[in-house]
N, C-alpha and C. Protein backbone atom coordinates (compact mmCIF):
# COMPACT_ATOMS: atom_id res chain seq x y z
N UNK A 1 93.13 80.72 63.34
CA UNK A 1 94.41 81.22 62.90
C UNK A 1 94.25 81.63 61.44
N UNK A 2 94.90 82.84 61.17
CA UNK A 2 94.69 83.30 59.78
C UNK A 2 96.17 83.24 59.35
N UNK A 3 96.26 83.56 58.00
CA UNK A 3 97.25 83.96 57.65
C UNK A 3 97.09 84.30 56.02
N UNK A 4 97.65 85.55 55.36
CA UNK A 4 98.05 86.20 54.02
C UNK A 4 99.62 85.83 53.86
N UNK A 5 99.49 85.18 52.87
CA UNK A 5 100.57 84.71 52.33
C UNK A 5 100.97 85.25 50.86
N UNK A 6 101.93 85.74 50.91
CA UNK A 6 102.30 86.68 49.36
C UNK A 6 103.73 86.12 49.04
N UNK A 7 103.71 85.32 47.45
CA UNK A 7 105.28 85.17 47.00
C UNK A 7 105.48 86.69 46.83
N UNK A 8 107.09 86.71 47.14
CA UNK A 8 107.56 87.94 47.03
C UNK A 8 108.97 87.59 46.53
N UNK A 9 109.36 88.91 46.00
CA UNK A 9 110.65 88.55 45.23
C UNK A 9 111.43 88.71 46.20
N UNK A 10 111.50 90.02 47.20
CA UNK A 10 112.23 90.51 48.36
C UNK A 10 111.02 91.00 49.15
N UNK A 11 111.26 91.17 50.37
CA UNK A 11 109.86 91.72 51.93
C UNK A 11 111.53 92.10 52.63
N UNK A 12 110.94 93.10 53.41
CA UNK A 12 111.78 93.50 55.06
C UNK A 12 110.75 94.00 55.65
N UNK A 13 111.17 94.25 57.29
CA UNK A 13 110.52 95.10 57.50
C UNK A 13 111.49 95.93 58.63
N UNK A 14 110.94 97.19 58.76
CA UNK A 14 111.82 98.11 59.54
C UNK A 14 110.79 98.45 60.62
N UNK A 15 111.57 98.46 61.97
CA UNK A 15 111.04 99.17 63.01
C UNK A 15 111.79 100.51 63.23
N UNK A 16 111.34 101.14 64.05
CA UNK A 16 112.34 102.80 64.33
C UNK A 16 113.04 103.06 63.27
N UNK A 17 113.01 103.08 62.18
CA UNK A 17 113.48 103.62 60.82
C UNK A 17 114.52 102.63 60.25
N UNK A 18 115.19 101.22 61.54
CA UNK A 18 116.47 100.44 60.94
C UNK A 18 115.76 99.50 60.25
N UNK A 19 116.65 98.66 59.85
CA UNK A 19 116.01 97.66 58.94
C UNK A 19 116.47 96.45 60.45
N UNK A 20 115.11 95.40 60.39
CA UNK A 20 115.15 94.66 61.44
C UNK A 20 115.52 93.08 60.71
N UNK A 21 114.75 92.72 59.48
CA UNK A 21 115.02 91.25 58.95
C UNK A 21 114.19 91.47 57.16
N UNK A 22 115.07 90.94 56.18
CA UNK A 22 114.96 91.32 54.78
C UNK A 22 114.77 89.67 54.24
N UNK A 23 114.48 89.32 53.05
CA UNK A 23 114.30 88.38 52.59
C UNK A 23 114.12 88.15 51.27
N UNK A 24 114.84 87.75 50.37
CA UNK A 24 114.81 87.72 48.96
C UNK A 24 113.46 86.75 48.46
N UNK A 25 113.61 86.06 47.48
CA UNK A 25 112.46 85.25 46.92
C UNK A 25 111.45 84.02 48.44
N UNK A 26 110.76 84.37 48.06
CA UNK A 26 109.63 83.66 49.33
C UNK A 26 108.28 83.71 49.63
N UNK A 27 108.01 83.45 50.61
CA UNK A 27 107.02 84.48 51.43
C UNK A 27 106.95 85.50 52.41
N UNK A 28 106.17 86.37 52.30
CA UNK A 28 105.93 87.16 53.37
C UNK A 28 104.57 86.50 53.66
N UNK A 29 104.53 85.93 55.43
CA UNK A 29 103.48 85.76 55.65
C UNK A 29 103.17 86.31 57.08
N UNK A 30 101.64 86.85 56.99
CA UNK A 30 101.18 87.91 57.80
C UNK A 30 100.29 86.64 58.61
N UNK A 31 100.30 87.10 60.27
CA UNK A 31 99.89 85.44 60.58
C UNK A 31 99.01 86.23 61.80
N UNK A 32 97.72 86.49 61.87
CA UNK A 32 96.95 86.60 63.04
C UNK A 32 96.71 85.38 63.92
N UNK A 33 96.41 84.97 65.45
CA UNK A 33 96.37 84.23 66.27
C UNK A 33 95.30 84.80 66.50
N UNK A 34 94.27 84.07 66.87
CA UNK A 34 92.57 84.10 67.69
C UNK A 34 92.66 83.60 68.63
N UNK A 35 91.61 83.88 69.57
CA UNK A 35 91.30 82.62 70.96
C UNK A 35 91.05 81.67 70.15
N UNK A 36 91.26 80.28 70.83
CA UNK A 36 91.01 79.03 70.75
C UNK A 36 92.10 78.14 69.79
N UNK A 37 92.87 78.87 69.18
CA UNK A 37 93.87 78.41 68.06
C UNK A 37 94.84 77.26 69.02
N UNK A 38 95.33 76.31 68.43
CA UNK A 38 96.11 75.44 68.98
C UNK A 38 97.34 75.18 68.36
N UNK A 39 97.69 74.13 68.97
CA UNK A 39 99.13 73.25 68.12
C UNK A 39 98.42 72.77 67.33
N UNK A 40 97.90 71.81 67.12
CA UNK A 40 96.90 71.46 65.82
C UNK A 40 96.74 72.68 64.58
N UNK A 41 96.32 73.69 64.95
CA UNK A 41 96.15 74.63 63.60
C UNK A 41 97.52 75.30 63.27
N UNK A 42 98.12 74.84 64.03
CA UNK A 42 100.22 75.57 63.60
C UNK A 42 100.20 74.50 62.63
N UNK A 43 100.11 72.78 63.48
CA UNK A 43 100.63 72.05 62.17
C UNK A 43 99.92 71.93 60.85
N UNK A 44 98.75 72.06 60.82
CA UNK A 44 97.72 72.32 59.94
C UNK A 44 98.21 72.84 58.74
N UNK A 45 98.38 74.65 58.89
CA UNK A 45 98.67 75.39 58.22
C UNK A 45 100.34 75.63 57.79
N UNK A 46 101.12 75.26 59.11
CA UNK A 46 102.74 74.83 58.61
C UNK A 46 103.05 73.66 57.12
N UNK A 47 102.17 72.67 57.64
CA UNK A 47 102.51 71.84 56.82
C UNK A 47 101.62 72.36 55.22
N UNK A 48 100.16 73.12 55.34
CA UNK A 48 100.25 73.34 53.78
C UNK A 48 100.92 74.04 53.40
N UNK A 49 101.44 75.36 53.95
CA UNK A 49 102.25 76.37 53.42
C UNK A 49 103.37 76.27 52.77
N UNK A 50 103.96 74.63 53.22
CA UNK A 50 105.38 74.26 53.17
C UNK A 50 105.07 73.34 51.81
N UNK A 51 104.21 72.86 51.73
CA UNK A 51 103.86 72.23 50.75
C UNK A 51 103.40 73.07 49.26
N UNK A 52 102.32 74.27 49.70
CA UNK A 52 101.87 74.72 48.21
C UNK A 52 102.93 74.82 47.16
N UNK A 53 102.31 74.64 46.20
CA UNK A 53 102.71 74.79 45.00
C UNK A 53 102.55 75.53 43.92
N UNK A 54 103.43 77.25 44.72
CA UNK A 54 103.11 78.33 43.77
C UNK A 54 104.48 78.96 43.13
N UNK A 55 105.42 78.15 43.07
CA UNK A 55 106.90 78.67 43.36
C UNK A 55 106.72 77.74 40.63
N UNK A 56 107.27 78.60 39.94
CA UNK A 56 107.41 78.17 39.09
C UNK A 56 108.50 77.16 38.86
N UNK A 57 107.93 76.10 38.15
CA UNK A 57 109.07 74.88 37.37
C UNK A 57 109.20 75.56 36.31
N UNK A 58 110.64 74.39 35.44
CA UNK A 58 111.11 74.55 34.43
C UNK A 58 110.56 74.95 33.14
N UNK A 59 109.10 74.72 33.54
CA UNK A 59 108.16 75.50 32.19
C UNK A 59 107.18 76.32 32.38
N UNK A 60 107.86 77.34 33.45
CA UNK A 60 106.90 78.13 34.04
C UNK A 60 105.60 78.09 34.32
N UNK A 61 105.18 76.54 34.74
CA UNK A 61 104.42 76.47 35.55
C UNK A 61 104.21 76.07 37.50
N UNK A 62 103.25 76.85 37.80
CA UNK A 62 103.31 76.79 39.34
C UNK A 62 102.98 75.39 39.93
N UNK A 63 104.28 74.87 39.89
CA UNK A 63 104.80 73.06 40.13
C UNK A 63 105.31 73.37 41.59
N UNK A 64 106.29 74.40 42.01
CA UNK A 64 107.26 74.00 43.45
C UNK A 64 106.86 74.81 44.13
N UNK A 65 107.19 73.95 45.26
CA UNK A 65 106.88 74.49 47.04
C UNK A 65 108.15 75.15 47.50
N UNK A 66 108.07 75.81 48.55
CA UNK A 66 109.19 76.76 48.69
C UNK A 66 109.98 76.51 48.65
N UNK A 67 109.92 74.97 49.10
CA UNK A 67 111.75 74.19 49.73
C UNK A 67 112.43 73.90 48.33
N UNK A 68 111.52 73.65 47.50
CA UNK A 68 111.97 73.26 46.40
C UNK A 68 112.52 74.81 45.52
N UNK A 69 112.05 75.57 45.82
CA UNK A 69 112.81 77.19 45.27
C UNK A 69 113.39 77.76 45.79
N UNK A 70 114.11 77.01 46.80
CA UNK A 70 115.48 77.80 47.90
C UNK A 70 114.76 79.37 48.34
N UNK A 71 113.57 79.37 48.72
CA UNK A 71 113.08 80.46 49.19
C UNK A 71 113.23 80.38 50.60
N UNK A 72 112.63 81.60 51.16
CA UNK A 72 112.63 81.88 53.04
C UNK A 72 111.13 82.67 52.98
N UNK A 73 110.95 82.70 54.23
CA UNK A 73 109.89 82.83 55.28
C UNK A 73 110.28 84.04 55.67
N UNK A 74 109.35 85.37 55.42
CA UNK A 74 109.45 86.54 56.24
C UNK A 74 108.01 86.34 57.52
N UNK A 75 107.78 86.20 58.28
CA UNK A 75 107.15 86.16 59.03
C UNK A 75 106.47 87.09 60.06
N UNK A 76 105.64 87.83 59.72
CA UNK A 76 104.83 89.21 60.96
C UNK A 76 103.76 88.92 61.58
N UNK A 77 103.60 88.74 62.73
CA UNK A 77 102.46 88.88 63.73
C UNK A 77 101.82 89.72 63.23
N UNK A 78 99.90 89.56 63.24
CA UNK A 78 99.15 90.73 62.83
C UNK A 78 97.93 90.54 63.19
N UNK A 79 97.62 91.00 64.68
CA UNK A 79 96.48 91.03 64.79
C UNK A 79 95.27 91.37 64.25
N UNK A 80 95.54 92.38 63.56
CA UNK A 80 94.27 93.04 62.35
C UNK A 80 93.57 91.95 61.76
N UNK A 81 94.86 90.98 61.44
CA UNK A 81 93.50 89.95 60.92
C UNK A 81 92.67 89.08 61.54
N UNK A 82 92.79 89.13 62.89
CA UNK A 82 91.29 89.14 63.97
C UNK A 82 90.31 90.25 63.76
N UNK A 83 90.39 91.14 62.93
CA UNK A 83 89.32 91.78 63.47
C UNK A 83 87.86 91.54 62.67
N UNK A 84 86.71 92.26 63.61
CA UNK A 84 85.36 91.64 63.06
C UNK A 84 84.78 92.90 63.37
N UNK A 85 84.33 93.43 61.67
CA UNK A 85 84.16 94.40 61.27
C UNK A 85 81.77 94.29 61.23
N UNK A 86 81.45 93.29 61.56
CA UNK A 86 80.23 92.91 61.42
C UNK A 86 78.87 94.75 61.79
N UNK A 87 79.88 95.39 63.19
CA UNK A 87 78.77 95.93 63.79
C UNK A 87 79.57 97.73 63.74
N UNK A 88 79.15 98.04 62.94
CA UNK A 88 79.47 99.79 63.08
C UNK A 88 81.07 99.98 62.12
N UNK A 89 81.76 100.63 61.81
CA UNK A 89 82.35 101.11 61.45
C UNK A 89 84.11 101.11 62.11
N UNK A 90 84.21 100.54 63.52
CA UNK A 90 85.51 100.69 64.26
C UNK A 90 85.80 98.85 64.19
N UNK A 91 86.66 98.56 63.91
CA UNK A 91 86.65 96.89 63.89
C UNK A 91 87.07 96.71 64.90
N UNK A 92 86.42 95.82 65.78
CA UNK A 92 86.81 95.13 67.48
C UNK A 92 87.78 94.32 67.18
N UNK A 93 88.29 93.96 68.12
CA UNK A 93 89.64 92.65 67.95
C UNK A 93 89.77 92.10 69.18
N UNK A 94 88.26 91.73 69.97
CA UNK A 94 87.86 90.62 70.82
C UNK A 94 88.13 89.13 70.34
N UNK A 95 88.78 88.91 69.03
CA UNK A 95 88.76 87.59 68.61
C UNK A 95 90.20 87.15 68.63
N UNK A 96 91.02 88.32 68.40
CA UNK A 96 92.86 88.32 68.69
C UNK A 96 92.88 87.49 70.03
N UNK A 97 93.66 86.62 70.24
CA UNK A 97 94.37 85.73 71.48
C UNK A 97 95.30 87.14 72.18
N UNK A 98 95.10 87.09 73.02
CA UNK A 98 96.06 88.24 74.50
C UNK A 98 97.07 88.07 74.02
N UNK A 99 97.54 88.93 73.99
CA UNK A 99 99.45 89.17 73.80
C UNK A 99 100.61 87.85 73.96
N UNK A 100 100.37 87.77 75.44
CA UNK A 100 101.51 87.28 75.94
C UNK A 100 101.32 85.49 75.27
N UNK A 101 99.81 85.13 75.37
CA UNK A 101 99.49 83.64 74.54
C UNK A 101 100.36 83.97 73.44
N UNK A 102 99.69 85.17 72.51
CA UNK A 102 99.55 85.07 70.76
C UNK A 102 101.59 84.88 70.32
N UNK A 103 102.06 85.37 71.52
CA UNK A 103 103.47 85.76 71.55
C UNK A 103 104.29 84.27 71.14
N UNK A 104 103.85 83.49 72.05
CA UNK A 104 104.53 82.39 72.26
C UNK A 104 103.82 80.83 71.15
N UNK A 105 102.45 81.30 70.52
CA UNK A 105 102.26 80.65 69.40
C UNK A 105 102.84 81.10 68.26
N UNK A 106 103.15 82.53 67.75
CA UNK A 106 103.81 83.08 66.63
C UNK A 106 105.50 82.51 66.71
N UNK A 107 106.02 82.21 67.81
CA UNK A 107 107.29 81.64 67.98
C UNK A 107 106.84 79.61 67.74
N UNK A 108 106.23 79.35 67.94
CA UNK A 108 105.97 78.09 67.84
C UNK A 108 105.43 77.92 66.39
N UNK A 109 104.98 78.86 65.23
CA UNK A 109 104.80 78.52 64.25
C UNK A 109 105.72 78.75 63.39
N UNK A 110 106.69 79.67 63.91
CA UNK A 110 108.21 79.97 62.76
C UNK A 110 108.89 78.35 63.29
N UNK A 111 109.07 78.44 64.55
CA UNK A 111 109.90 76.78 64.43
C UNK A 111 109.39 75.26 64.07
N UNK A 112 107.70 75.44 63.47
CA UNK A 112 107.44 74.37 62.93
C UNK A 112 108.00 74.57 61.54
N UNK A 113 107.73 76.14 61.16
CA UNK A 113 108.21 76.12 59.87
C UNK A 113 109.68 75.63 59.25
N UNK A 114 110.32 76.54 60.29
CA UNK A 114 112.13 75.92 60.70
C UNK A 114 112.40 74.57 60.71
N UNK A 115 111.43 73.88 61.27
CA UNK A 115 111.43 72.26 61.32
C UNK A 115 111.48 71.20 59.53
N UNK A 116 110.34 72.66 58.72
CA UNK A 116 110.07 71.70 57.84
C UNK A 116 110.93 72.05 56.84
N UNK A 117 112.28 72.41 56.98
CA UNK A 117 113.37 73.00 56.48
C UNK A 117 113.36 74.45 56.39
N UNK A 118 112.38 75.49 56.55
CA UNK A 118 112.35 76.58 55.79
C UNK A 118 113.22 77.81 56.21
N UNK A 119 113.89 78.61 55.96
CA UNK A 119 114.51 79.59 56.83
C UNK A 119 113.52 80.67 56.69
N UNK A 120 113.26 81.06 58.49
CA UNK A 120 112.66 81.84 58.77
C UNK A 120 113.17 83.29 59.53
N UNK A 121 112.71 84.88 58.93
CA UNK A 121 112.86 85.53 59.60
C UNK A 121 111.63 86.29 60.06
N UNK A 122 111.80 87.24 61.18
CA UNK A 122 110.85 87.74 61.83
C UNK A 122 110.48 89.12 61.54
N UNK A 123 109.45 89.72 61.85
CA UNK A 123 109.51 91.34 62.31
C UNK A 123 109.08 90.97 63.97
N UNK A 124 108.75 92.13 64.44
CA UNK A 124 108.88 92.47 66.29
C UNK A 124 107.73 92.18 66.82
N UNK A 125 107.52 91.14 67.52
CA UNK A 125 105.91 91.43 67.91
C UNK A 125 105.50 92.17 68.91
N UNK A 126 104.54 92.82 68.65
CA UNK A 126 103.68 94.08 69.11
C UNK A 126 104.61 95.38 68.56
N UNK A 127 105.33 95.30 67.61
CA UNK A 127 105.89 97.10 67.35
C UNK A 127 104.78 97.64 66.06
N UNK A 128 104.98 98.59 65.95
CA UNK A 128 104.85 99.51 64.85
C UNK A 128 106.30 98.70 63.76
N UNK A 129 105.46 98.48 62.73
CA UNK A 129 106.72 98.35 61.54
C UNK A 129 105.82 98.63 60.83
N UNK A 130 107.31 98.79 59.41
CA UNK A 130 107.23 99.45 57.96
C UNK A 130 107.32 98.15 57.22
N UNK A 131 106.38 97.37 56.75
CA UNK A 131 106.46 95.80 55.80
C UNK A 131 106.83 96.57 54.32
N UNK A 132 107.46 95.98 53.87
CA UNK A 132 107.95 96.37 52.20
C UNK A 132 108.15 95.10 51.45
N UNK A 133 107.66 95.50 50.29
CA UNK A 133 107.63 93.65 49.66
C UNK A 133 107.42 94.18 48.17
N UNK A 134 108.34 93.79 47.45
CA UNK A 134 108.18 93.09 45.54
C UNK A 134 107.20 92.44 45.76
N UNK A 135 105.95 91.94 45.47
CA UNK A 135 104.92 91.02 45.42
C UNK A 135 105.37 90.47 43.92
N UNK A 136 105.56 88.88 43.59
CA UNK A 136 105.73 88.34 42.81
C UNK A 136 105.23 87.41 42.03
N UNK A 137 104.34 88.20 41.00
CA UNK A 137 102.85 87.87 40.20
C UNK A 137 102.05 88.26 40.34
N UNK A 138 101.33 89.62 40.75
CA UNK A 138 101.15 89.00 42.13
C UNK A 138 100.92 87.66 42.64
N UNK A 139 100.93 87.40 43.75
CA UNK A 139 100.66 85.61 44.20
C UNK A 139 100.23 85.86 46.09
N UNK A 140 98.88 85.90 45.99
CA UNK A 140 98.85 86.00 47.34
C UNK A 140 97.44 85.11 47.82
N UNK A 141 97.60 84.71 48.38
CA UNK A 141 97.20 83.48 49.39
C UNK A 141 96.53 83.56 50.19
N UNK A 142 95.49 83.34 51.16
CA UNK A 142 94.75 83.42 52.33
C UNK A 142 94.50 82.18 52.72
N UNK A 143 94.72 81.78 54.05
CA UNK A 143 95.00 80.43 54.73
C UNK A 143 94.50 80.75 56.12
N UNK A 144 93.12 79.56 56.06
CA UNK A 144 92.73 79.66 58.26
C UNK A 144 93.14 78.57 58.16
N UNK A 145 92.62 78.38 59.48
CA UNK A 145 92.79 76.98 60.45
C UNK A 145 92.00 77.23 61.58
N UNK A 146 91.20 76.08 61.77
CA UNK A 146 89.96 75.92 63.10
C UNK A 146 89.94 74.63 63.46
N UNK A 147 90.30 74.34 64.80
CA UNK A 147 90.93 73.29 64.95
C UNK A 147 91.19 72.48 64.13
N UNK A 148 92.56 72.35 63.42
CA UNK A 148 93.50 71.83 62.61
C UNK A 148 92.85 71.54 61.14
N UNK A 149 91.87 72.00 60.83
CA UNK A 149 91.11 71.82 59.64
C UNK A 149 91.38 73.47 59.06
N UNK A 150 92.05 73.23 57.70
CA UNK A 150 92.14 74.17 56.59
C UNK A 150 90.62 74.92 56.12
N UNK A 151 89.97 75.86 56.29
CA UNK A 151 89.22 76.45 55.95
C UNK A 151 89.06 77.11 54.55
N UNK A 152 90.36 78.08 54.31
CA UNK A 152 90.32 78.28 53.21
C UNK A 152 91.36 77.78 52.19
């Protein structure tokens, strides 16, 4: 399980030109599913995400976790970040989990997140969308999980 994680001041994203789900101060996090990923690597990576500590304290240093900065969770399925670029020039995405699995773990990792107070919104899984995001500091993040062990 991967995931790019970016504080952002505001993220939406739009499908067919409407706006589908917007989000002020937070994350936008981009969350690929692989074969073999479990419940173990949801709670894994739920629970650090909910925890880091990139959100600024009172002396502008990066002290608070989201819950603690009344932030939200923009949340997008993204297979791309399965892909394995090792052999030629076209990146395969033999390592992406099948649809209909990856479907029903990307719903099981917004409601762990939901669990650990966070408000979460979505974009569509499997559409074409338009992601838009303030990136804030930048501040962006890269987070696996292989069976329930944090990688990066």
């Amino acid at each position: 399980m991967k995931t790019v994680i970016q504080r952002v001041k505001t993220a939406s994203v739009h499908t067919d030109g409407a706006l589908l789900s917007s989000i002020g101060k937070g994350f936008l996090i981009l969350l690929g599913i692989e074969n073999g990923d479990t419940d173990r690597d949801i709670a894994s990576l739920t629970r650090k995400i909910t925890h880091l500590r990139v959100f600024e304290d009172d002396q502008g240093k990066m002290n608070r976790d989201i819950g603690d900065s009344g932030g939200s969770i923009l949340l997008v399925s993204q297979f791309t970040l399965c892909a394995q670029c090792r052999h030629g020039n076209r990146p395969a995405f033999t390592a992406a989990m099948p649809p209909e699995q990856a479907r029903s773990m990307v719903e099981d990792f917004g409601r762990a997140l939901e669990q650990n107070g966070i408000p979460v919104k979505y974009g569509r899984f499997g559409a074409m969308m338009d992601v838009s995001l303030v990136n804030d500091g930048p501040v962006t993040i890269i987070l696996e999980s292989r069976d329930g062990a944090i990688l990066r």
